[in-house]
PDB file of N, CA and C in Angstrom:
ATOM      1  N   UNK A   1       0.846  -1.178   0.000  1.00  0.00           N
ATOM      2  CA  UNK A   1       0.000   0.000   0.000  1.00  0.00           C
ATOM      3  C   UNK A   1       0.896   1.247   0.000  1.00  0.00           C
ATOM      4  N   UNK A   2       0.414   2.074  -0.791  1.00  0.00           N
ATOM      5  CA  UNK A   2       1.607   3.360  -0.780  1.00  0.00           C
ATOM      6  C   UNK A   2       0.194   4.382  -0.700  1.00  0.00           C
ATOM      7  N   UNK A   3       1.077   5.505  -0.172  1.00  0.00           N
ATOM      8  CA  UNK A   3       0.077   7.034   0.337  1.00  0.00           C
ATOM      9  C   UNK A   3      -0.131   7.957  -0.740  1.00  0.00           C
ATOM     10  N   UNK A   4      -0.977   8.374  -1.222  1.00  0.00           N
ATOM     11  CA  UNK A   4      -1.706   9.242  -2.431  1.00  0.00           C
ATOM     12  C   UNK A   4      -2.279  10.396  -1.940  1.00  0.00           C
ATOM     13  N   UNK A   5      -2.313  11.386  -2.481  1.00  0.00           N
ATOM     14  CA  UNK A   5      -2.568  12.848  -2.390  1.00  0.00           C
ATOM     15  C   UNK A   5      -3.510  12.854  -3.673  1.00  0.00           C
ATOM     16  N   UNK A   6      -4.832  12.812  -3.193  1.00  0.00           N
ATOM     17  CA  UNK A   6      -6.034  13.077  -4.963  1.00  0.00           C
ATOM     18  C   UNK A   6      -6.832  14.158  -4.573  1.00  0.00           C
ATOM     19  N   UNK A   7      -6.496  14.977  -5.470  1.00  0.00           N
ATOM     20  CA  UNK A   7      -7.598  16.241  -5.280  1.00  0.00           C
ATOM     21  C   UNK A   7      -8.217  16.159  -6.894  1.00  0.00           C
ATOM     22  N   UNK A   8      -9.444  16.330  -6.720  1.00  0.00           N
ATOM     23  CA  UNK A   8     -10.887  16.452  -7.675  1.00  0.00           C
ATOM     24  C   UNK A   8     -11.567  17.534  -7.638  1.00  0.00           C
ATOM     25  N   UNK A   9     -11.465  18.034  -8.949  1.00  0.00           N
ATOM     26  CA  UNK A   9     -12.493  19.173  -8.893  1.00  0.00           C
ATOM     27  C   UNK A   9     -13.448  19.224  -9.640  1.00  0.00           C
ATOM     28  N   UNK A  10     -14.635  19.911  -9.139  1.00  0.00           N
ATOM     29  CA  UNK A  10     -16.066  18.806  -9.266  1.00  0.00           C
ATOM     30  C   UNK A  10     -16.837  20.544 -10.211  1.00  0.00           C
ATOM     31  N   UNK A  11     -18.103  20.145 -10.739  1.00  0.00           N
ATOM     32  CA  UNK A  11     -18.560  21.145 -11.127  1.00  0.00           C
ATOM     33  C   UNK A  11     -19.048  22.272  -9.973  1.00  0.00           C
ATOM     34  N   UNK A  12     -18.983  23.757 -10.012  1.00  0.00           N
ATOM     35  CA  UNK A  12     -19.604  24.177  -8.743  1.00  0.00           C
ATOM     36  C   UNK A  12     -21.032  24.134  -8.474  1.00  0.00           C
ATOM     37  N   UNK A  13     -22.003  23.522  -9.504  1.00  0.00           N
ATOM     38  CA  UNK A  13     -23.234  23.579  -8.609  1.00  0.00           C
ATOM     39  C   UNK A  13     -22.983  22.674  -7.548  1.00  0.00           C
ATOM     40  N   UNK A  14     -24.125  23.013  -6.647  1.00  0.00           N
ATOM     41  CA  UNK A  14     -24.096  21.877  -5.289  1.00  0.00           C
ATOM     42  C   UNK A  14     -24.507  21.053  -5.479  1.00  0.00           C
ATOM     43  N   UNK A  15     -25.579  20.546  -6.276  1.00  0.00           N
ATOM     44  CA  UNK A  15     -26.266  19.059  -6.727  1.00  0.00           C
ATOM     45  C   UNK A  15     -25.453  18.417  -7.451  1.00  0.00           C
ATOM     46  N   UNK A  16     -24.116  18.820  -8.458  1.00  0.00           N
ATOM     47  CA  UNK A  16     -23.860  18.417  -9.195  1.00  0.00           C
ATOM     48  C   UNK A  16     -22.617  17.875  -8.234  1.00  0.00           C
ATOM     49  N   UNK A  17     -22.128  19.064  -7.434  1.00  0.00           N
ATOM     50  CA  UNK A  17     -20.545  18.681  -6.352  1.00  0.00           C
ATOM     51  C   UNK A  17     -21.445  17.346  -5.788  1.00  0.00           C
ATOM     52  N   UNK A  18     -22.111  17.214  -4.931  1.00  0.00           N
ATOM     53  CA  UNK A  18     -22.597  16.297  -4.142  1.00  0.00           C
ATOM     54  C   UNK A  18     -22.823  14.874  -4.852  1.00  0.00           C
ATOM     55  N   UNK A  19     -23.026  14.782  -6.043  1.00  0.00           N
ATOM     56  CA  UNK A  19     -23.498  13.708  -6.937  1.00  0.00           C
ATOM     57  C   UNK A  19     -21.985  13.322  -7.068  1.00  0.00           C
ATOM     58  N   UNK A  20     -20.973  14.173  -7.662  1.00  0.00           N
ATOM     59  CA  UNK A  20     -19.900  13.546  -7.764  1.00  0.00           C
ATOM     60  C   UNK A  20     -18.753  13.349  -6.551  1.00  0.00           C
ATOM     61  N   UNK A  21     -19.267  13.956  -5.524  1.00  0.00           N
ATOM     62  CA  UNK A  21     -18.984  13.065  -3.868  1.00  0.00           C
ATOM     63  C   UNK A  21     -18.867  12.016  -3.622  1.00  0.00           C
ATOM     64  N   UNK A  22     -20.446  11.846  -3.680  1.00  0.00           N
ATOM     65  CA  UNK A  22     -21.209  10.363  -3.857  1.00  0.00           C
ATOM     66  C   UNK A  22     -20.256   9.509  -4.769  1.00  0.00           C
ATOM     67  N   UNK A  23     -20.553   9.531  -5.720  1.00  0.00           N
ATOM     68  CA  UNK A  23     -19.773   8.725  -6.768  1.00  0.00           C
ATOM     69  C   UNK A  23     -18.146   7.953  -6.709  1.00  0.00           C
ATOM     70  N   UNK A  24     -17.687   9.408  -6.341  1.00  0.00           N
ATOM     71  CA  UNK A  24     -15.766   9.180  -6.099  1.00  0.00           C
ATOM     72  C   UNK A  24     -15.906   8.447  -4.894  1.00  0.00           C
ATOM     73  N   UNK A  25     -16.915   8.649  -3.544  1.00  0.00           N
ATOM     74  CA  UNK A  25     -16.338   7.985  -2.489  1.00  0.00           C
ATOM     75  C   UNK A  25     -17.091   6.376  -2.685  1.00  0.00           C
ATOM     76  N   UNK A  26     -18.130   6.172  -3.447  1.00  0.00           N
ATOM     77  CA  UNK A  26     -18.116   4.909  -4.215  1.00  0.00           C
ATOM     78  C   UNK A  26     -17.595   4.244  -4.305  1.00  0.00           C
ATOM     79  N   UNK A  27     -16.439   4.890  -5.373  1.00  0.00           N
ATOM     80  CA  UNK A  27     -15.447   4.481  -6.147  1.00  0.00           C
ATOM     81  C   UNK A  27     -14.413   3.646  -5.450  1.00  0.00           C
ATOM     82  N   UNK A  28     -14.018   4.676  -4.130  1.00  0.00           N
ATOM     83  CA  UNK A  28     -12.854   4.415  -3.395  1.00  0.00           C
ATOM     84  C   UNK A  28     -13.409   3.269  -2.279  1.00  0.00           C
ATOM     85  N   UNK A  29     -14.651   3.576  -1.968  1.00  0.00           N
ATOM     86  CA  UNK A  29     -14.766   2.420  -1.209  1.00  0.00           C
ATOM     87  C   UNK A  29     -14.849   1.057  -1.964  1.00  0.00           C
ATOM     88  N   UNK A  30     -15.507   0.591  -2.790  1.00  0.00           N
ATOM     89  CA  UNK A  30     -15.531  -0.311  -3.640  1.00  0.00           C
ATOM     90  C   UNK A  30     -14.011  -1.114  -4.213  1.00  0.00           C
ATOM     91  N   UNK A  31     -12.999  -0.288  -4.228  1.00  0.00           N
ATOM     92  CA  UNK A  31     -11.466  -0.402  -4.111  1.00  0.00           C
ATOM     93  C   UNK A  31     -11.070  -0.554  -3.086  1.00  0.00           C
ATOM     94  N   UNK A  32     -11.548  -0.926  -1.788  1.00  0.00           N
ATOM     95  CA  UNK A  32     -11.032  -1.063  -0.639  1.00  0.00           C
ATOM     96  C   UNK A  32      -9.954  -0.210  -0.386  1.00  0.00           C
ATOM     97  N   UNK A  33     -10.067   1.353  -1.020  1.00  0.00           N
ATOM     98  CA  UNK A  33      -9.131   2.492  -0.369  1.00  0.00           C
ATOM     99  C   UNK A  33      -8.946   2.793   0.648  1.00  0.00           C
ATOM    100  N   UNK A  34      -7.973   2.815   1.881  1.00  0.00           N
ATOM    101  CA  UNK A  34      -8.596   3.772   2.925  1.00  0.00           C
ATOM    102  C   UNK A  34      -8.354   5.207   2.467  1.00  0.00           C
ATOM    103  N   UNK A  35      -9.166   5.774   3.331  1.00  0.00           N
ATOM    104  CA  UNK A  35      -9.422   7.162   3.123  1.00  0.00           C
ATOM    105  C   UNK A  35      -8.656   7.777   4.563  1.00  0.00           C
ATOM    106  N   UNK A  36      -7.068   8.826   4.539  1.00  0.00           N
ATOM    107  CA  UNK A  36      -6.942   8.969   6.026  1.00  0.00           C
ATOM    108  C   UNK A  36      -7.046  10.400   6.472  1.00  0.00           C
ATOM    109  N   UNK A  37      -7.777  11.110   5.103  1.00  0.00           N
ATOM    110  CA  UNK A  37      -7.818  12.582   5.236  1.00  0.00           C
ATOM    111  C   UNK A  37      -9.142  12.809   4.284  1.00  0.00           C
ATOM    112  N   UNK A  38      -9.936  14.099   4.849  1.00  0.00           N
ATOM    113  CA  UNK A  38     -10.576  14.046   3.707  1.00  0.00           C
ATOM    114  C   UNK A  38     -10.972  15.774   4.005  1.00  0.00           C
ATOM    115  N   UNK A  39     -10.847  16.602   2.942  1.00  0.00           N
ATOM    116  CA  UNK A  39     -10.912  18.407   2.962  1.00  0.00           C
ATOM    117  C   UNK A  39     -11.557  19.116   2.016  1.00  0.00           C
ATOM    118  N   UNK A  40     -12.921  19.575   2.206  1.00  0.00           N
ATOM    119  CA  UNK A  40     -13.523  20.148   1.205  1.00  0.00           C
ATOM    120  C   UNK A  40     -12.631  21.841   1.301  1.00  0.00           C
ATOM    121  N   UNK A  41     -12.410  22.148   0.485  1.00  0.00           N
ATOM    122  CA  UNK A  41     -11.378  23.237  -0.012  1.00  0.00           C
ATOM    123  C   UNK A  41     -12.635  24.662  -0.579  1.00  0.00           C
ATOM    124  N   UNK A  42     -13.363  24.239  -1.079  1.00  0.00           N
ATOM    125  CA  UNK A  42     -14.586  24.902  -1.439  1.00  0.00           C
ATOM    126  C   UNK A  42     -14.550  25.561  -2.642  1.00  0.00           C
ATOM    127  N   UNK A  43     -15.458  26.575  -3.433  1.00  0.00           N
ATOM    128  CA  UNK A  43     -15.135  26.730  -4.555  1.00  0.00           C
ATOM    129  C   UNK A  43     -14.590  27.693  -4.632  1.00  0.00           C
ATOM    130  N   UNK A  44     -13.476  27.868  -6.274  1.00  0.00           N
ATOM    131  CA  UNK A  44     -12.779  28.125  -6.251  1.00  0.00           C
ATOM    132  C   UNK A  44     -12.728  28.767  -7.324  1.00  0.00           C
ATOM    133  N   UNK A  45     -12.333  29.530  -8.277  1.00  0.00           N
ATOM    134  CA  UNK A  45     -11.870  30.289  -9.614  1.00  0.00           C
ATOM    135  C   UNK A  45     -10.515  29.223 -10.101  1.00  0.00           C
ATOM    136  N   UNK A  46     -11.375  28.521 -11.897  1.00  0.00           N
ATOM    137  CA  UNK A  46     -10.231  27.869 -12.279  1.00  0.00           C
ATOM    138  C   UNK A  46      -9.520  28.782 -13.093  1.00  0.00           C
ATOM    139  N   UNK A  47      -8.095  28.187 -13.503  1.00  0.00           N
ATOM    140  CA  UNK A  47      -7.259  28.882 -14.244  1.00  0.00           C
ATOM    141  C   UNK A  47      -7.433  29.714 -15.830  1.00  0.00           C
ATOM    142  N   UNK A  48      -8.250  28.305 -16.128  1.00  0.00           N
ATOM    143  CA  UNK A  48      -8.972  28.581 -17.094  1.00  0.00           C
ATOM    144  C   UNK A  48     -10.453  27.688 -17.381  1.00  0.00           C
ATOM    145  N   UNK A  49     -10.998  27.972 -18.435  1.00  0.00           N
ATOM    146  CA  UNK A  49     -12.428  27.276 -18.379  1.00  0.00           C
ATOM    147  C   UNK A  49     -12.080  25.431 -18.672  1.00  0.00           C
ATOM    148  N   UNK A  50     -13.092  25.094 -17.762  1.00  0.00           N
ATOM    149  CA  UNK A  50     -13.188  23.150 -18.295  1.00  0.00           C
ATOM    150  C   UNK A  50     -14.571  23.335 -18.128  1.00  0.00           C
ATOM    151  N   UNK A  51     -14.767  22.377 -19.722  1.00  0.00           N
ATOM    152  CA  UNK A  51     -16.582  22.495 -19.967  1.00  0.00           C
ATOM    153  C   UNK A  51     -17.162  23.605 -20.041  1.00  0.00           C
ATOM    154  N   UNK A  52     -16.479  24.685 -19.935  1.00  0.00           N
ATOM    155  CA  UNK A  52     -17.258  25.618 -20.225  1.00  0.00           C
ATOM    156  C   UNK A  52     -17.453  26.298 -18.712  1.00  0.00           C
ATOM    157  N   UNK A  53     -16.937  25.952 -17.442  1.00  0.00           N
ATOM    158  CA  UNK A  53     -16.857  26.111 -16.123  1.00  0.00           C
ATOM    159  C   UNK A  53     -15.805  26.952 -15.986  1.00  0.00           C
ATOM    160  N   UNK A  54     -16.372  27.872 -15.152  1.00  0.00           N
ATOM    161  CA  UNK A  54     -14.872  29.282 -14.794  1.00  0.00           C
ATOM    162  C   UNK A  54     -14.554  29.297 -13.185  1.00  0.00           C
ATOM    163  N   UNK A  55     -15.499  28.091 -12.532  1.00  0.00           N
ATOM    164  CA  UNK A  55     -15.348  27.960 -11.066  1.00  0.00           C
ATOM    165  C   UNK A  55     -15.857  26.155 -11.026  1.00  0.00           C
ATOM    166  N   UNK A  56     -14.665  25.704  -9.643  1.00  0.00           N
ATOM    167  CA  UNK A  56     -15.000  24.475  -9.530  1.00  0.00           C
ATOM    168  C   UNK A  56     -14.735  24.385  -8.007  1.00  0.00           C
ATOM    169  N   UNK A  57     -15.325  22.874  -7.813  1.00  0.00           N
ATOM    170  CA  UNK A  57     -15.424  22.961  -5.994  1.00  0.00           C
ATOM    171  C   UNK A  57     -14.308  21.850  -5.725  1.00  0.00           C
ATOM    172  N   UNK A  58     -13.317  22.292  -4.952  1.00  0.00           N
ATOM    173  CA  UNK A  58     -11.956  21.435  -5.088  1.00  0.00           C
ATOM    174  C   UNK A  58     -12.502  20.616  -3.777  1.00  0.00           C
ATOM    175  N   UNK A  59     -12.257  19.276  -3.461  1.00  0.00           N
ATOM    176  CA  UNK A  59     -11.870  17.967  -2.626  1.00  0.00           C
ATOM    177  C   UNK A  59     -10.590  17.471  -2.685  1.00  0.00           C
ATOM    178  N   UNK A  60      -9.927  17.424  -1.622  1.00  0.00           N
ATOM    179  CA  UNK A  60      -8.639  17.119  -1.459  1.00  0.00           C
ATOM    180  C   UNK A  60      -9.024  16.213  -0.639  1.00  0.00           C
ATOM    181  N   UNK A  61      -8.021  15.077  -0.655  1.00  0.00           N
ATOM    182  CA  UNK A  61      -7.967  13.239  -0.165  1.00  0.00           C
ATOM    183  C   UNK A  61      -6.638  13.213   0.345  1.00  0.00           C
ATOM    184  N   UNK A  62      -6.257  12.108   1.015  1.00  0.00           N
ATOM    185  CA  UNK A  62      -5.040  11.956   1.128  1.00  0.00           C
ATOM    186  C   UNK A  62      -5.367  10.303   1.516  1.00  0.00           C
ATOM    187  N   UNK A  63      -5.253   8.898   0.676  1.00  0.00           N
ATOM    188  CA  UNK A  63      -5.761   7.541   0.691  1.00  0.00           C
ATOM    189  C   UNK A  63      -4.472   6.743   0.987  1.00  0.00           C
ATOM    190  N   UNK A  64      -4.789   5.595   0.671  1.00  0.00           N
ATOM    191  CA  UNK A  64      -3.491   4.671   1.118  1.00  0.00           C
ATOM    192  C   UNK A  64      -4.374   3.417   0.436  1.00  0.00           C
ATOM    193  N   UNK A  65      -3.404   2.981  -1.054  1.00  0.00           N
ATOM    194  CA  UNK A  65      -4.165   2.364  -1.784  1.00  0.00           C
ATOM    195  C   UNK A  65      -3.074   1.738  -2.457  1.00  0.00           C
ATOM    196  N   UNK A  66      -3.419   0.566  -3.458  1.00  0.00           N
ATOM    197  CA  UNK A  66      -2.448  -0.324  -4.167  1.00  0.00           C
ATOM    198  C   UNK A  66      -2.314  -0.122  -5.799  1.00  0.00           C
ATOM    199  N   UNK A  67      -1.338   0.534  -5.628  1.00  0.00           N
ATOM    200  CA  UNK A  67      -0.805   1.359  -7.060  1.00  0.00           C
ATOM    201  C   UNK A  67      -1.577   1.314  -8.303  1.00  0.00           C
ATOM    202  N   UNK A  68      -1.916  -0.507  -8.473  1.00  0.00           N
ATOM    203  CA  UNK A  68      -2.579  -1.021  -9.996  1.00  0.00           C
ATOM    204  C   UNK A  68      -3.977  -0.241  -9.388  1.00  0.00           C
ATOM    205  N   UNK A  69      -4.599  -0.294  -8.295  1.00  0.00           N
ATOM    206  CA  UNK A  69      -6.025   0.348  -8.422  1.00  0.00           C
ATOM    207  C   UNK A  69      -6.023   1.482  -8.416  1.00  0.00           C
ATOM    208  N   UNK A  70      -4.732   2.492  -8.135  1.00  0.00           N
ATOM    209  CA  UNK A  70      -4.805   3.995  -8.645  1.00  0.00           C
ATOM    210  C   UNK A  70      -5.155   3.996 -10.091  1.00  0.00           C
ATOM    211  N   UNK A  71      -4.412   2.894 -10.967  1.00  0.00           N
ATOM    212  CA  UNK A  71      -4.338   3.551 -12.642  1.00  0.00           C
ATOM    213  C   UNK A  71      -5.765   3.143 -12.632  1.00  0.00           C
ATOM    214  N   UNK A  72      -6.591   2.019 -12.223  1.00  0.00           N
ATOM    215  CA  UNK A  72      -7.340   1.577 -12.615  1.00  0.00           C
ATOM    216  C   UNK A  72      -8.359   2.952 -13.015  1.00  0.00           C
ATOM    217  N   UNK A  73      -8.584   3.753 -11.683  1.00  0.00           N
ATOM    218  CA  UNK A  73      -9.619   4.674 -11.834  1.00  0.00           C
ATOM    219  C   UNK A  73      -9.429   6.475 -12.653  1.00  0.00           C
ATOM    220  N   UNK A  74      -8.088   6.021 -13.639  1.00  0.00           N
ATOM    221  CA  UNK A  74      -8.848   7.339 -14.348  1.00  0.00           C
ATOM    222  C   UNK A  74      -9.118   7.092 -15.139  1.00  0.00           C
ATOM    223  N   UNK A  75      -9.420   5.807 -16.211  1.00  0.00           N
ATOM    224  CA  UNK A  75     -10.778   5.785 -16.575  1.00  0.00           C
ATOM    225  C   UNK A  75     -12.222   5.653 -16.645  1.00  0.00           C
ATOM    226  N   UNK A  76     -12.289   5.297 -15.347  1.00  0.00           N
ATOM    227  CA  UNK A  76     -13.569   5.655 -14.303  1.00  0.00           C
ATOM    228  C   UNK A  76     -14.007   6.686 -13.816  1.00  0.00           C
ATOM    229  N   UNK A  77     -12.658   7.935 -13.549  1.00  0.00           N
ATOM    230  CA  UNK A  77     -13.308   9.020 -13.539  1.00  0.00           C
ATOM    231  C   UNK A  77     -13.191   9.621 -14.691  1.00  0.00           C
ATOM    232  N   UNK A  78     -12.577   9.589 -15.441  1.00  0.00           N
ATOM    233  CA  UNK A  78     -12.717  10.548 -16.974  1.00  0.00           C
ATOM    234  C   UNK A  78     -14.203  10.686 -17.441  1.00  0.00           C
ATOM    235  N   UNK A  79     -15.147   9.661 -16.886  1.00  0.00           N
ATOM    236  CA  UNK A  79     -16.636   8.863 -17.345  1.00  0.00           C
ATOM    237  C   UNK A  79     -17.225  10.150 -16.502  1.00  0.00           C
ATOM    238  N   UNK A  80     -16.982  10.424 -15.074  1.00  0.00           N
ATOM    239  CA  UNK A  80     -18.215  10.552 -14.198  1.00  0.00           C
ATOM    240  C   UNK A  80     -17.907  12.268 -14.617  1.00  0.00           C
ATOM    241  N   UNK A  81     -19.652  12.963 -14.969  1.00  0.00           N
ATOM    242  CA  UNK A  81     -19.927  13.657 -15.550  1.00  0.00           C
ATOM    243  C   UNK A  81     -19.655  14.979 -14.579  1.00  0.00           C
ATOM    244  N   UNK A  82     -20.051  14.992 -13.289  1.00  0.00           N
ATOM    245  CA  UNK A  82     -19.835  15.608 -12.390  1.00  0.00           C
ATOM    246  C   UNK A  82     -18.012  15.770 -12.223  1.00  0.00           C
ATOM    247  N   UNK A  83     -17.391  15.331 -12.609  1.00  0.00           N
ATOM    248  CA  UNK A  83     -15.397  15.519 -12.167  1.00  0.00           C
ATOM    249  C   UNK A  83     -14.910  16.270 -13.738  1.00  0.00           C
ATOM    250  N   UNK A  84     -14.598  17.880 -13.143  1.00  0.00           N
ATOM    251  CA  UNK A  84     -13.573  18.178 -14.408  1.00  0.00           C
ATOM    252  C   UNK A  84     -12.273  17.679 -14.434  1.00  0.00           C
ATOM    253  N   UNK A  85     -11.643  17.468 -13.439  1.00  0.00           N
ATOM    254  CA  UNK A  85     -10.428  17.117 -13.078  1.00  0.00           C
ATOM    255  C   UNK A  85      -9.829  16.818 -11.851  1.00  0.00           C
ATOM    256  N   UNK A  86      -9.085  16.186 -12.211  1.00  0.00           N
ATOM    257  CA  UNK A  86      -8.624  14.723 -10.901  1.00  0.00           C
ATOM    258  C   UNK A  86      -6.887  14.824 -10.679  1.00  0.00           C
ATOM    259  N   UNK A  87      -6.374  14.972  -9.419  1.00  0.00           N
ATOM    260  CA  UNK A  87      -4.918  13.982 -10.032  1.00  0.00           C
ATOM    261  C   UNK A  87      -4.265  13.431  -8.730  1.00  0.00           C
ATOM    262  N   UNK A  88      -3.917  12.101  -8.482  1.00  0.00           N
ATOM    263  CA  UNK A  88      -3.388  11.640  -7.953  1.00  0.00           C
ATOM    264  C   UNK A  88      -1.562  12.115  -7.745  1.00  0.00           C
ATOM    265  N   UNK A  89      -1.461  12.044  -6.635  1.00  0.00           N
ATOM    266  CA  UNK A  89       0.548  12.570  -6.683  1.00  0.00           C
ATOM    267  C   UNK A  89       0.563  11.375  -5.245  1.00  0.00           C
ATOM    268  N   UNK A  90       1.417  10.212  -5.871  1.00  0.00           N
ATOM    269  CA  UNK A  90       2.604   9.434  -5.046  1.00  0.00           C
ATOM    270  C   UNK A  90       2.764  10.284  -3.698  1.00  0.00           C
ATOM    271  N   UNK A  91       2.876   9.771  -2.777  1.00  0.00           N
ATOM    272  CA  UNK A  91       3.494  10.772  -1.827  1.00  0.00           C
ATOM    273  C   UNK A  91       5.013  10.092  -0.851  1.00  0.00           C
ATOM    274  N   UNK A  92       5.092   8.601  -1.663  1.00  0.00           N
ATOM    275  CA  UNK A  92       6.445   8.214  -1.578  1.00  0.00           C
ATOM    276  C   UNK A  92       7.445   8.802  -2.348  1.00  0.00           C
ATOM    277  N   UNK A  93       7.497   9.367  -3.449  1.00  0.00           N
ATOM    278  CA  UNK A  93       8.158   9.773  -4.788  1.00  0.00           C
ATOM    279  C   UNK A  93       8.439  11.380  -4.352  1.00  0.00           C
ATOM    280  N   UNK A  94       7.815  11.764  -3.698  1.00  0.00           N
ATOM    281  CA  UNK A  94       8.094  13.567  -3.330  1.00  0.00           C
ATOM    282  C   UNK A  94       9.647  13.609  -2.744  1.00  0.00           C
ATOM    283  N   UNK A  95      10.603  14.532  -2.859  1.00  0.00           N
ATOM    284  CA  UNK A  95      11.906  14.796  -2.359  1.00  0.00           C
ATOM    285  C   UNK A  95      11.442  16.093  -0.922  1.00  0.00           C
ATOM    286  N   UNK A  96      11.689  15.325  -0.252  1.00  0.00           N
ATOM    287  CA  UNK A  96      11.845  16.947   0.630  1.00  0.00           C
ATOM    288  C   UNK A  96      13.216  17.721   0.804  1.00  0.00           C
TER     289      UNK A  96
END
């Protein structure tokens, strides 16, 4: 098991953030992830537009999961309609 840093950023309506809540923590439970952090960050002004979105509602994670089921799920989330963007960062691989 190695430690992961995934932050997701979700569309900013609230029905739409909440649907894709639902969904990702689905996801992770169904993967037998643990989950050992979990931080709604709130919404936010993106850099630039995704979908046509100029604000998104960031979720930051911090899991402890088995590498092959990290790759497994970005094509699971690329699908879920509610996630503009996702990214997992190793947190063995960081230099301090």
């Amino acid at each position: 098991m190695r430690n992961y840093e995934f932050t997701v950023i979700f569309d900013s309506n609230e029905d739409q953030t909440a649907k894709g809540l639902d969904l990702i923590l689905a996801e992770l439970k169904s993967a037998q992830v643990e989950i050992t952090k979990q931080e709604d960050m709130g919404v936010r002004n993106l850099a630039y537009p995704i979908r046509k979105q100029d604000k998104g509602h960031y979720y930051y994670f911090e899991l402890k999961a088995d590498p092959s089921i990290i790759n497994g799920f970005n094509n699971s989330f690329k699908l879920m309609v509610p996630v503009l963007k996702f990214l997992f960062v190793n947190k063995n691989d960081q230099v301090s």
